[in-house]
Protein backbone atom coordinates (compact mmCIF):
# COMPACT_ATOMS: atom_id res chain seq x y z
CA UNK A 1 12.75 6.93 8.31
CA UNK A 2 16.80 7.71 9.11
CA UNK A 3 15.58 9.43 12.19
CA UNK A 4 15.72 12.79 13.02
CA UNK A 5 18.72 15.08 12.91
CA UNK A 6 20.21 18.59 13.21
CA UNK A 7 19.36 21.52 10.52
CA UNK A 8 22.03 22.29 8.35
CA UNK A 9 22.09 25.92 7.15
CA UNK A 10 19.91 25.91 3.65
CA UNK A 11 22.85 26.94 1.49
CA UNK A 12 24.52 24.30 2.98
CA UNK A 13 21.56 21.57 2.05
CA UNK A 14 21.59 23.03 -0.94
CA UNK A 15 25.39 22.46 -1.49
CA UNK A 16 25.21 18.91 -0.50
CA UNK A 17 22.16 18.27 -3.01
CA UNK A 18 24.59 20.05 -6.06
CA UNK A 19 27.87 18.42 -4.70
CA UNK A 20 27.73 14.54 -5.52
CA UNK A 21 30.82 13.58 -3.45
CA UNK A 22 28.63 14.65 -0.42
CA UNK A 23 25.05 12.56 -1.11
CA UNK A 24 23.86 10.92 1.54
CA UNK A 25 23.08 8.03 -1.00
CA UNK A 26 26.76 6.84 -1.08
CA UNK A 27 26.75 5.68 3.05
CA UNK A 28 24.01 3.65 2.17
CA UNK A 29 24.30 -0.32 1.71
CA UNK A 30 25.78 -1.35 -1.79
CA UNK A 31 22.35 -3.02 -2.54
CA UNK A 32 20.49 -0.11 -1.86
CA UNK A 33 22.69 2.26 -4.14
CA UNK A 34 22.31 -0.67 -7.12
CA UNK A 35 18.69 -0.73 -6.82
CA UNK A 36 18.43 3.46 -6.45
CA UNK A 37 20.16 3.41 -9.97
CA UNK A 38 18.42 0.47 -11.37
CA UNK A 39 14.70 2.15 -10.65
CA UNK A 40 15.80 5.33 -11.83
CA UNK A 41 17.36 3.99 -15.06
CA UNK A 42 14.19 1.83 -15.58
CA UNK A 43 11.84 4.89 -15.16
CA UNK A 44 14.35 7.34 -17.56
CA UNK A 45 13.72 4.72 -20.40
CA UNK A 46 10.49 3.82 -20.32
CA UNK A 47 9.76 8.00 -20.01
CA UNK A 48 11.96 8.71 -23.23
CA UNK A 49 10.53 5.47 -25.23
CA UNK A 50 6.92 6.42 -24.01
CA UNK A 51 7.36 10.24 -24.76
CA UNK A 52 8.87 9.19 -28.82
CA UNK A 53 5.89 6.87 -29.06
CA UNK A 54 3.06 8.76 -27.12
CA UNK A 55 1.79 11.56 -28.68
CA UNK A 56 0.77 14.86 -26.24
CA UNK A 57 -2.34 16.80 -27.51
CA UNK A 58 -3.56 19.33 -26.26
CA UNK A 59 -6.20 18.41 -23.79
CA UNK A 60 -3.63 16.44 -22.63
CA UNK A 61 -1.75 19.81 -21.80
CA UNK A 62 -4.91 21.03 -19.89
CA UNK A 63 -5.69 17.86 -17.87
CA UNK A 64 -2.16 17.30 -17.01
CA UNK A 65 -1.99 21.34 -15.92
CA UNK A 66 -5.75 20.86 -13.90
CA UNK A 67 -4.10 17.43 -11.91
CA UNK A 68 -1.18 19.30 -11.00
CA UNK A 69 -2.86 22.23 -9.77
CA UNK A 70 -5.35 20.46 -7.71
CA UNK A 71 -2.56 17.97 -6.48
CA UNK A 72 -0.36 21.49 -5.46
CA UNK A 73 -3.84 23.08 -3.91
CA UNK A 74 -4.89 19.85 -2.19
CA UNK A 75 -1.00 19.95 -0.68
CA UNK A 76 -1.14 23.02 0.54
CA UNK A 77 -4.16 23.02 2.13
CA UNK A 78 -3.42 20.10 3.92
CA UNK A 79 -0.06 20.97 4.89
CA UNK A 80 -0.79 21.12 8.77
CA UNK A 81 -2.70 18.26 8.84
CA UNK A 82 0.31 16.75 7.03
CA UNK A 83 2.95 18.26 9.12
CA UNK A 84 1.40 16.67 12.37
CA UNK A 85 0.95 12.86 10.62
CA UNK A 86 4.00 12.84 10.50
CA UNK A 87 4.84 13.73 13.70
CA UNK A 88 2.27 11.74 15.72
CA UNK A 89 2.55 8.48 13.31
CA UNK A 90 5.36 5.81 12.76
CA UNK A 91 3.20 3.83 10.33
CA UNK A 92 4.31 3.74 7.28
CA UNK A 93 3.06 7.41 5.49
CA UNK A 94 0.45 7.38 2.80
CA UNK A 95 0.32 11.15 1.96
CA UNK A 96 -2.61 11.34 -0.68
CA UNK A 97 -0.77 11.64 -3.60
CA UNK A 98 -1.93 8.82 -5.60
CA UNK A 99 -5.37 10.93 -6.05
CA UNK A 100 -3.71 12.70 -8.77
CA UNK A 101 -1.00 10.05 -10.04
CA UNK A 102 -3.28 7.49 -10.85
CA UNK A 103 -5.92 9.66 -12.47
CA UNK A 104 -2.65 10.90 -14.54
CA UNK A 105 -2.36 6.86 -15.25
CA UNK A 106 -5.80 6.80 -15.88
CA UNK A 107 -6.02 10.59 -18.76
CA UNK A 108 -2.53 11.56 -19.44
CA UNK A 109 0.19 9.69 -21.87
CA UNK A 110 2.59 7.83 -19.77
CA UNK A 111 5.73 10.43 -19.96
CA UNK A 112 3.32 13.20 -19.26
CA UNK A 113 2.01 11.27 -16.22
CA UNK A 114 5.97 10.82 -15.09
CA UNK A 115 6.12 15.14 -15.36
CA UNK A 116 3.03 15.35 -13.08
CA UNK A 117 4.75 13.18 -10.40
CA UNK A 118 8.05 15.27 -10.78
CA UNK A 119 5.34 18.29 -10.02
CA UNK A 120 3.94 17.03 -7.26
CA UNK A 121 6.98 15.37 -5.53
CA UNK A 122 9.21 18.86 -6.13
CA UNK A 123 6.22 20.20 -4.22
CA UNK A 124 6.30 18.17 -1.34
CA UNK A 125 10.23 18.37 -0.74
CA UNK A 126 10.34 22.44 -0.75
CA UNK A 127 6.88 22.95 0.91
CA UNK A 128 6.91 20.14 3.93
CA UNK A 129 10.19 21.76 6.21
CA UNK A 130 10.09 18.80 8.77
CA UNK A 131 10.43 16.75 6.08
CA UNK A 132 13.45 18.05 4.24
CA UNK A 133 15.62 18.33 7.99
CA UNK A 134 15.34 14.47 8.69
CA UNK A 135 15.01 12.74 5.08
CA UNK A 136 18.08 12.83 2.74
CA UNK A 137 17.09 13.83 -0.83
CA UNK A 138 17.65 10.49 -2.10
CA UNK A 139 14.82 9.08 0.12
CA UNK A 140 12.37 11.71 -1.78
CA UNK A 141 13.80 11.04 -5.32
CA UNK A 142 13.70 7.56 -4.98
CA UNK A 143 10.04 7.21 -3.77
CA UNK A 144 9.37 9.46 -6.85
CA UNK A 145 11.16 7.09 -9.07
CA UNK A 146 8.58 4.26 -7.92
CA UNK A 147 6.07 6.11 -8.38
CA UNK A 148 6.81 6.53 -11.67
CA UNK A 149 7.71 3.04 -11.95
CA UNK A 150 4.39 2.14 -10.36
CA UNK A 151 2.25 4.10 -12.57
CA UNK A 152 4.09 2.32 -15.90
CA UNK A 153 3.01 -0.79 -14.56
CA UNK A 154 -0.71 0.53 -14.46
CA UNK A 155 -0.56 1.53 -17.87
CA UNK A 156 1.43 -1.79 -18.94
CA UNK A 157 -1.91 -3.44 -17.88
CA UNK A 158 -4.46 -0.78 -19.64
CA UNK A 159 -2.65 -1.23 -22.77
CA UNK A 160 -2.81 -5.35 -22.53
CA UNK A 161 -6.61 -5.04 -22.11
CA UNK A 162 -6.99 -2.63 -24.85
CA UNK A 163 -8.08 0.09 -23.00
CA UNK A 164 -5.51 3.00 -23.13
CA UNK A 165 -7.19 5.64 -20.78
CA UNK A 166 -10.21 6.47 -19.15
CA UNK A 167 -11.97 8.20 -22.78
CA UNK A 168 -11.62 4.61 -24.24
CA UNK A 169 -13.31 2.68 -21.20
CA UNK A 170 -16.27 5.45 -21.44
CA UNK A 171 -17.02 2.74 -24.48
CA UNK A 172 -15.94 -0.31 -23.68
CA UNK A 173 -18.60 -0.99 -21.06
CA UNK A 174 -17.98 -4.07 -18.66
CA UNK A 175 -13.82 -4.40 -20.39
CA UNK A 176 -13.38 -1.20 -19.35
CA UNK A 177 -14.48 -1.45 -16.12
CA UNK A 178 -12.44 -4.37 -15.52
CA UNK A 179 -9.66 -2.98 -17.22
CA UNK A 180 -9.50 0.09 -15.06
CA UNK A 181 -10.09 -1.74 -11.48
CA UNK A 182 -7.07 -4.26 -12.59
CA UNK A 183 -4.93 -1.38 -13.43
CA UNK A 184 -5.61 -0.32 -9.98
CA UNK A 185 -4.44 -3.57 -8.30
CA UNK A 186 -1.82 -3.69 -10.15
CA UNK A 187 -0.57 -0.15 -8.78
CA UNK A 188 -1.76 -1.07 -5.19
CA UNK A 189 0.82 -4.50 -5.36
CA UNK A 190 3.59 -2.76 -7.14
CA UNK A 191 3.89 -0.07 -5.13
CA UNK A 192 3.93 -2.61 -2.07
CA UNK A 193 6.60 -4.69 -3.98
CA UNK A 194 9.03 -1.98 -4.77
CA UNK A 195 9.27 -0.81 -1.93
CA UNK A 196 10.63 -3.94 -0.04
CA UNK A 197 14.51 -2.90 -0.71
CA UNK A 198 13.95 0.27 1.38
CA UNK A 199 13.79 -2.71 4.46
CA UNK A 200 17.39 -2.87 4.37
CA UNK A 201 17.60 1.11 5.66
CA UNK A 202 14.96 0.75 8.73
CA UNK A 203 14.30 -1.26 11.71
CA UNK A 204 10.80 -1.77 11.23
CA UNK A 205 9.77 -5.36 10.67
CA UNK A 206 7.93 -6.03 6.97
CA UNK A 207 4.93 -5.97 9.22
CA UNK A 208 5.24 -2.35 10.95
CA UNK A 209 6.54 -1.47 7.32
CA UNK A 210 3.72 -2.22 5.57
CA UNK A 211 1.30 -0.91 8.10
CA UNK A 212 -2.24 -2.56 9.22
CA UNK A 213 -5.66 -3.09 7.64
CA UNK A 214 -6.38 1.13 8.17
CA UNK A 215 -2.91 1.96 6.25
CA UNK A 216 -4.08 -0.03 3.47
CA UNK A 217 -7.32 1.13 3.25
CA UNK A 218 -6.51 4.40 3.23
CA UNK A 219 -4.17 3.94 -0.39
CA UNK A 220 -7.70 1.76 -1.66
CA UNK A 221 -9.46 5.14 -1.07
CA UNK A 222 -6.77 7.07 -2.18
CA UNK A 223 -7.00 5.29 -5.55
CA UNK A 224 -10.88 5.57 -6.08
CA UNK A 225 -10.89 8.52 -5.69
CA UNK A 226 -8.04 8.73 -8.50
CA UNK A 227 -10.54 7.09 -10.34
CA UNK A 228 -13.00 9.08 -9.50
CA UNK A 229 -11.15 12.44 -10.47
CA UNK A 230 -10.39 11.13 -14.01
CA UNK A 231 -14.09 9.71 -14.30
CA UNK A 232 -15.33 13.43 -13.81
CA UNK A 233 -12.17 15.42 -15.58
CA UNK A 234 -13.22 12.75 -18.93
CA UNK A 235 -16.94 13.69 -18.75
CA UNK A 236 -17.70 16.95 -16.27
CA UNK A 237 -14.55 18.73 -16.27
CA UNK A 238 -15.78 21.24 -14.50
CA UNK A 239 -16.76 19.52 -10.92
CA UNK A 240 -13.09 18.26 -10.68
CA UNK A 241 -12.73 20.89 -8.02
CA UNK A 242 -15.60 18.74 -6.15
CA UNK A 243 -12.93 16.23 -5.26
CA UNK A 244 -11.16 18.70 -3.42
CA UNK A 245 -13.21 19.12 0.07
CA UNK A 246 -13.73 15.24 0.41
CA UNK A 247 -10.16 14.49 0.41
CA UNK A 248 -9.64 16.94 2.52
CA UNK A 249 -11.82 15.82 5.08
CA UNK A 250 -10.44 12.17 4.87
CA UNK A 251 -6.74 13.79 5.34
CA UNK A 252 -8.34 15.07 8.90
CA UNK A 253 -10.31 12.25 9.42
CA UNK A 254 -7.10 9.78 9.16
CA UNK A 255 -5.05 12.42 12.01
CA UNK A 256 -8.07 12.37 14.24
CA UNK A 257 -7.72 8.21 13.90
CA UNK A 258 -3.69 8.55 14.50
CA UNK A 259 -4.09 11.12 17.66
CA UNK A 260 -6.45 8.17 18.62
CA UNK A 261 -3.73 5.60 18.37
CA UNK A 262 -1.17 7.83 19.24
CA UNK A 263 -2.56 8.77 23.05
CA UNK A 264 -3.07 4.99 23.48
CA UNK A 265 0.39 3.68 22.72
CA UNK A 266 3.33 3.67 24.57
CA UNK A 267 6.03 5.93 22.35
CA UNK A 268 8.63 3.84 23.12
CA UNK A 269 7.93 0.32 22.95
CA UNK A 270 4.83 0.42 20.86
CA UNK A 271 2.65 -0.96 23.59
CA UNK A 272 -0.34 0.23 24.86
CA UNK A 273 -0.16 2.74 27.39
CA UNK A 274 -2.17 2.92 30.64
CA UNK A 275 -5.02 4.41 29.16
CA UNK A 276 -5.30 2.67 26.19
CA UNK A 277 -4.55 -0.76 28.59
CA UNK A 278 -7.39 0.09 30.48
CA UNK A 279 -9.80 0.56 27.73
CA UNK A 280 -9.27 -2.70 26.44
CA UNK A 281 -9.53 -4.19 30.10
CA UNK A 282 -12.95 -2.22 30.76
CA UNK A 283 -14.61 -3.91 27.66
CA UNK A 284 -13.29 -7.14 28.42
CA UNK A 285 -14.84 -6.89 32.20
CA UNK A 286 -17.73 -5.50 30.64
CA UNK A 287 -17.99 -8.32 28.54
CA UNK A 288 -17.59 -11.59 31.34
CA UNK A 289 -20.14 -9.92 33.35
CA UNK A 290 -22.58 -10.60 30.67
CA UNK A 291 -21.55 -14.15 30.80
CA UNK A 292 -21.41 -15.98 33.76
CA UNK A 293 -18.99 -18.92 32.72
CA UNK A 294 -16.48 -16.09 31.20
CA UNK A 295 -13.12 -15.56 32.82
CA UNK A 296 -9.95 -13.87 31.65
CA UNK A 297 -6.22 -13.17 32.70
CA UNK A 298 -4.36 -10.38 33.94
CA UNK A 299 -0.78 -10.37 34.35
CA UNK A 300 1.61 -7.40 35.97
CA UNK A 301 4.93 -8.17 34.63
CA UNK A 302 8.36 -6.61 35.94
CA UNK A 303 11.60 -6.80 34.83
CA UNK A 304 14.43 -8.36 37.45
CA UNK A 305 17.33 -5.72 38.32
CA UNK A 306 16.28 -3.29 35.72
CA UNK A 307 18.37 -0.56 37.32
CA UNK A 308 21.65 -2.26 36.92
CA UNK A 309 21.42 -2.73 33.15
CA UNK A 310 20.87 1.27 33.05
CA UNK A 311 23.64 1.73 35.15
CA UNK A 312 25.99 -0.63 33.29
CA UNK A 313 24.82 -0.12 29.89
CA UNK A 314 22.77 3.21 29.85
CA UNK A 315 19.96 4.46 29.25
CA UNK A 316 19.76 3.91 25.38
CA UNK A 317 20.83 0.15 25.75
CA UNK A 318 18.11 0.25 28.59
CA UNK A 319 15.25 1.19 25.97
CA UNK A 320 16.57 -1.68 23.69
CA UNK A 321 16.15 -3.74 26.36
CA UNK A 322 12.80 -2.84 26.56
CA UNK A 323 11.58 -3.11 22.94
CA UNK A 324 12.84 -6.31 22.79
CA UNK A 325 11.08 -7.82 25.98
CA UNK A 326 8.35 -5.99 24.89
CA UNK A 327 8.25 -7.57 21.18
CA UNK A 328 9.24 -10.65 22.89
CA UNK A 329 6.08 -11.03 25.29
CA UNK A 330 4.07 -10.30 22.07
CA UNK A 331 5.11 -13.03 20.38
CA UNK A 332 4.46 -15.43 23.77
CA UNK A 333 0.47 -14.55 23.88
CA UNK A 334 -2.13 -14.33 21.30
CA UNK A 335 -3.05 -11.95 18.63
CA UNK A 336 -6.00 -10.96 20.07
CA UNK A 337 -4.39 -10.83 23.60
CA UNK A 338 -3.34 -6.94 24.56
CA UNK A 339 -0.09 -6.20 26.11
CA UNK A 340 0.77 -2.79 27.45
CA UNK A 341 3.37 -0.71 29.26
CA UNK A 342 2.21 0.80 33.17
CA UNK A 343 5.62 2.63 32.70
CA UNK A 344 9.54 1.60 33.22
CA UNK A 345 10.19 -2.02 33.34
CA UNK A 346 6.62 -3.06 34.18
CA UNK A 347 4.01 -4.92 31.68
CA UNK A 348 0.80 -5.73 31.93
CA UNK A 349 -1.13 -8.41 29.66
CA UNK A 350 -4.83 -8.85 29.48
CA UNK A 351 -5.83 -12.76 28.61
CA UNK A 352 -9.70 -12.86 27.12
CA UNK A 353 -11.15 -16.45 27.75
CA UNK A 354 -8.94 -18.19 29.55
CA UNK A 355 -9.02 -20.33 32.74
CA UNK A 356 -6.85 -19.78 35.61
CA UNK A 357 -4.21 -23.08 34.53
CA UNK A 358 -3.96 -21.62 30.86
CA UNK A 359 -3.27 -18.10 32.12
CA UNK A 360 -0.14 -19.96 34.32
CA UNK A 361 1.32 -22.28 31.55
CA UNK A 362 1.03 -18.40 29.42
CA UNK A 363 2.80 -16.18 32.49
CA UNK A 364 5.61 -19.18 32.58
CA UNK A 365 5.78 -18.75 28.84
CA UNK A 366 6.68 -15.38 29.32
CA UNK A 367 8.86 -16.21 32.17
CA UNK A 368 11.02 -18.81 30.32
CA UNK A 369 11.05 -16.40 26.67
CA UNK A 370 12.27 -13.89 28.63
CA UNK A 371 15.06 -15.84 30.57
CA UNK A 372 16.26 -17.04 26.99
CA UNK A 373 16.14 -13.58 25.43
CA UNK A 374 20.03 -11.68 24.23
CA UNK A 375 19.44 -8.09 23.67
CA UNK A 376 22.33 -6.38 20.97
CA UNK A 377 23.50 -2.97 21.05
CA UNK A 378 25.42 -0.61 19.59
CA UNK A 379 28.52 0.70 21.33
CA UNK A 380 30.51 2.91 19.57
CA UNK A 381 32.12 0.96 16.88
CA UNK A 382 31.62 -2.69 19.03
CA UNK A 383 28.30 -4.21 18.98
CA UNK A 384 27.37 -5.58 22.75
CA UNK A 385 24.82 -8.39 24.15
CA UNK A 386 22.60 -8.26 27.38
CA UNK A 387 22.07 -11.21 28.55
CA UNK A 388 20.64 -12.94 31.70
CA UNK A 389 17.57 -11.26 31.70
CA UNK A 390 14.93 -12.50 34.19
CA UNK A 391 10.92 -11.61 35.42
CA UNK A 392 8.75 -12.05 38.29
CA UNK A 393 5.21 -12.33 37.11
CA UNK A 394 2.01 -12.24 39.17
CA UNK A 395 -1.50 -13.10 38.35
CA UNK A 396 -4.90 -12.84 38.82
CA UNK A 397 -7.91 -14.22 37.43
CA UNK A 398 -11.47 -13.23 37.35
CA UNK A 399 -13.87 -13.30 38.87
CA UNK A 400 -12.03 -15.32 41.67
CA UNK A 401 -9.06 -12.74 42.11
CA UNK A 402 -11.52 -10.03 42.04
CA UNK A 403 -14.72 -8.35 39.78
CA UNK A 404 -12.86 -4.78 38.93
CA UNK A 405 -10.38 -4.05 36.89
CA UNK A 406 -8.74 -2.32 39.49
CA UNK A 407 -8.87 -5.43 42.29
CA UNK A 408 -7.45 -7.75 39.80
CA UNK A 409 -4.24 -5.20 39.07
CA UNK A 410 -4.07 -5.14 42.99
CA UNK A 411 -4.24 -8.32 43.05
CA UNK A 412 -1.42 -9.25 40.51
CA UNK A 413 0.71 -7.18 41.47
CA UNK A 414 0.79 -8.46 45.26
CA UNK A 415 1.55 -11.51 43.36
CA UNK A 416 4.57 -9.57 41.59
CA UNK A 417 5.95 -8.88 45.06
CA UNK A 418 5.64 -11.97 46.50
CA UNK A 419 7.57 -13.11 43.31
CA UNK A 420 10.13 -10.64 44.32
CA UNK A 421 10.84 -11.19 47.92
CA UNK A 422 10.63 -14.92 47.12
CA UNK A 423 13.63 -14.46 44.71
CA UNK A 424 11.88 -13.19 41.83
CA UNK A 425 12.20 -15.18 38.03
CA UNK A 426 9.31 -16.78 38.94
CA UNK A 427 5.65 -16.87 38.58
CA UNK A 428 3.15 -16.35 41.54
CA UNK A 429 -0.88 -16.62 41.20
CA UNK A 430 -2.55 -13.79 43.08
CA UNK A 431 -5.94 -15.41 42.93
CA UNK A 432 -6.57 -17.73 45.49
CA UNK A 433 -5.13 -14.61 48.16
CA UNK A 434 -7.16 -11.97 46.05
């Protein structure tokens, strides 16, 4: 999340990791430092209390050894599949390991379950190399630390119900059941919940940062399978390696869905991209034609003077600009309207039922939102505002300005041009000339 940067020479990461004067922790807000210290103080007690008050046998040796091995094996043989998540994806990054941690919640005392995540987390930091160059050491430690901090939270909530690990809910029929499926909401919303401070080192909104209905899905899964693994490891021991291969396939499964995403969306302003625009666009036509009294909305979109803000500005303060008109024409349509990028400063909104006055009244929306809209920057040490920001729209609407996807872009975007020569900021309907 603190962006990519240049490789330091490895003795000289591992300097900076020995040398406290030179963490990257201390440039971080005050806030952030307080609660780094707080979760890790939190987790060091509750591992000493639990480790004087737990008792470790010796199956507990061998489970704890098996979970670790499979979570190191599953790790490595996902480690291109990882390597390119990461790299294709800017939603927030699920990588798998809660298989292994919450079975550990679910078999192993609570102080042995905060060694296994120290395993598994070392693991990840030495093994995944674009990882180390771009994320500070505190970033990993930290996410371990709430991990750990999850997983006492999950066993809090076993031990209120009576049922300490998975052995004991073998016998406790229905209470165990419910016992183990509460311990795994209760890891699901923690882990959500302590991870809110890390908001105040990223741009993302608490939406992007908590990632869609797919993101969240994919932890679910993670965590029945963790349930799964200790179900077999506390009754077949021997088929634990059986979890292996399906979770394996899911890893690819969830690239092949970001690739998906990822060569439909613009990079740079989160937007679809013309392909992914057109997709969406196809259905919809597909869709009125089936209908007779269906219409929808197309709008081309292009910002006024965009040159002379790259000129003046740059070209970084130029792609501000353009996340924020693109977040800001988001926010003047629907949820289920789709907004893309045809490249530069031009948009392009698709409108699903809607007449031809409703698409208007939404294209002046637009219009007026983006009129209103300051863009900040950074400058050196100064922060800086755009301002006077303007848009000429055109539109089109089917089936009157046209029955193709492709004749109602032509059409809007004659529209866009007679918005421009007539002095652009303004909206012009293409339809009735279509």
């Amino acid at each position: 999340m603190d962006g990519a940067r240049p490789a330091e020479p490895r003795v000289g990461r591992i300097r900076g990791v020995l040398d406290p004067a030179h963490w990257t922790l201390w440039k971080q807000r005050p806030s952030l430092v307080f609660y780094c210290f707080l979760v890790e103080s939190v987790a060091l007690v509750a591992t000493v209390w639990t480790a004087a008050v737990v008792p470790v046998r010796a199956w507990d040796l061998v489970v704890f050894g098996v979970l670790a091995g499979l979570g190191v094996l599953q790790a490595e043989l996902g480690r291109q599949v990882e390597r390119v998540r990461r790299l294709v994806s800017d939603t927030p990054h699920i990588n798998l390991t809660s298989v292994w941690t919450f079975a550990g919640v679910l078999l192993l005392p609570p102080a042995l379950g905060t060694a296994l995540i120290a395993v598994l987390y070392v693991h990840l930091a030495t093994r995944s190399l674009a990882r180390m160059k771009r994320v500070p050491p505190f970033r990993t430690t930290l996410n371990a630390t709430l991990v750990v901090v999850t997983c006492y939270s999950a066993d809090f909530v076993l031990a209120r119900l009576g049922v300490s690990d998975m052995y004991a809910a073998l016998t406790a029929g229905w209470r165990g059941v419910t016992a183990i499926a509460l311990a795994a909401v209760t890891y699901f919303l923690v882990a959500a919940i302590t991870i809110l401070p890390a908001l105040t080192i990223t741009t993302r909104s608490v939406k992007a940062f908590f990632g869609g209905l797919g993101d969240n899905l994919l932890e679910v899964a993670t965590l029945c399978l963790g349930m799964l693994t200790a179900l077999t490891l506390a009754t077949l021991p021997a088929l634990t390696l059986a979890i292996v291969p399906p979770l394996l396939v899911l890893h690819r499964a969830v690239l092949i869905k970001q690739l998906e995403i990822a060569a439909t969306t613009d990079e740079k302003t989160g937007l679809f991209n013309t392909t992914g625009w057109h997709l969406l666009a196809s259905r919809e036509l597909a869709r009125a034609q089936r209908s007779t009294r269906s219409t929808f909305g197309v709008l081309m979109i292009d910002l006024d003077y965009f040159k002379l803000i790259n000129d003046e500005h740059g070209h970084l303060a130029g792609d501000t600009v353009l996340r924020a008109v693109a977040a800001t024409i988001k926010t003047a349509v629907r949820d289920y309207d789709s907004v893309g990028r045809f490249g530069g400063e031009e948009f392009v909104v698709l409108l699903p039922d809607i007449g031809p006055a409703a698409v208007l009244a939404v294209a002046e929306r637009i219009r007026s939102a983006i009129e209103q809209l300051k863009v900040e920057y950074e400058d050196g040490s100064r922060t800086r505002v755009i301002g006077d920001l303007s848009a000429s729209i055109g539109v089109a609407t089917y089936p009157d300005g046209g029955t193709a996807v492709d004749r109602l872009l032509q059409a809007a975007d004659k529209a866009l041009y007679r918005a421009k020569d007539a002095g652009r900021n303004q909206v012009v309907d293409g339809t009735a000339t279509a």
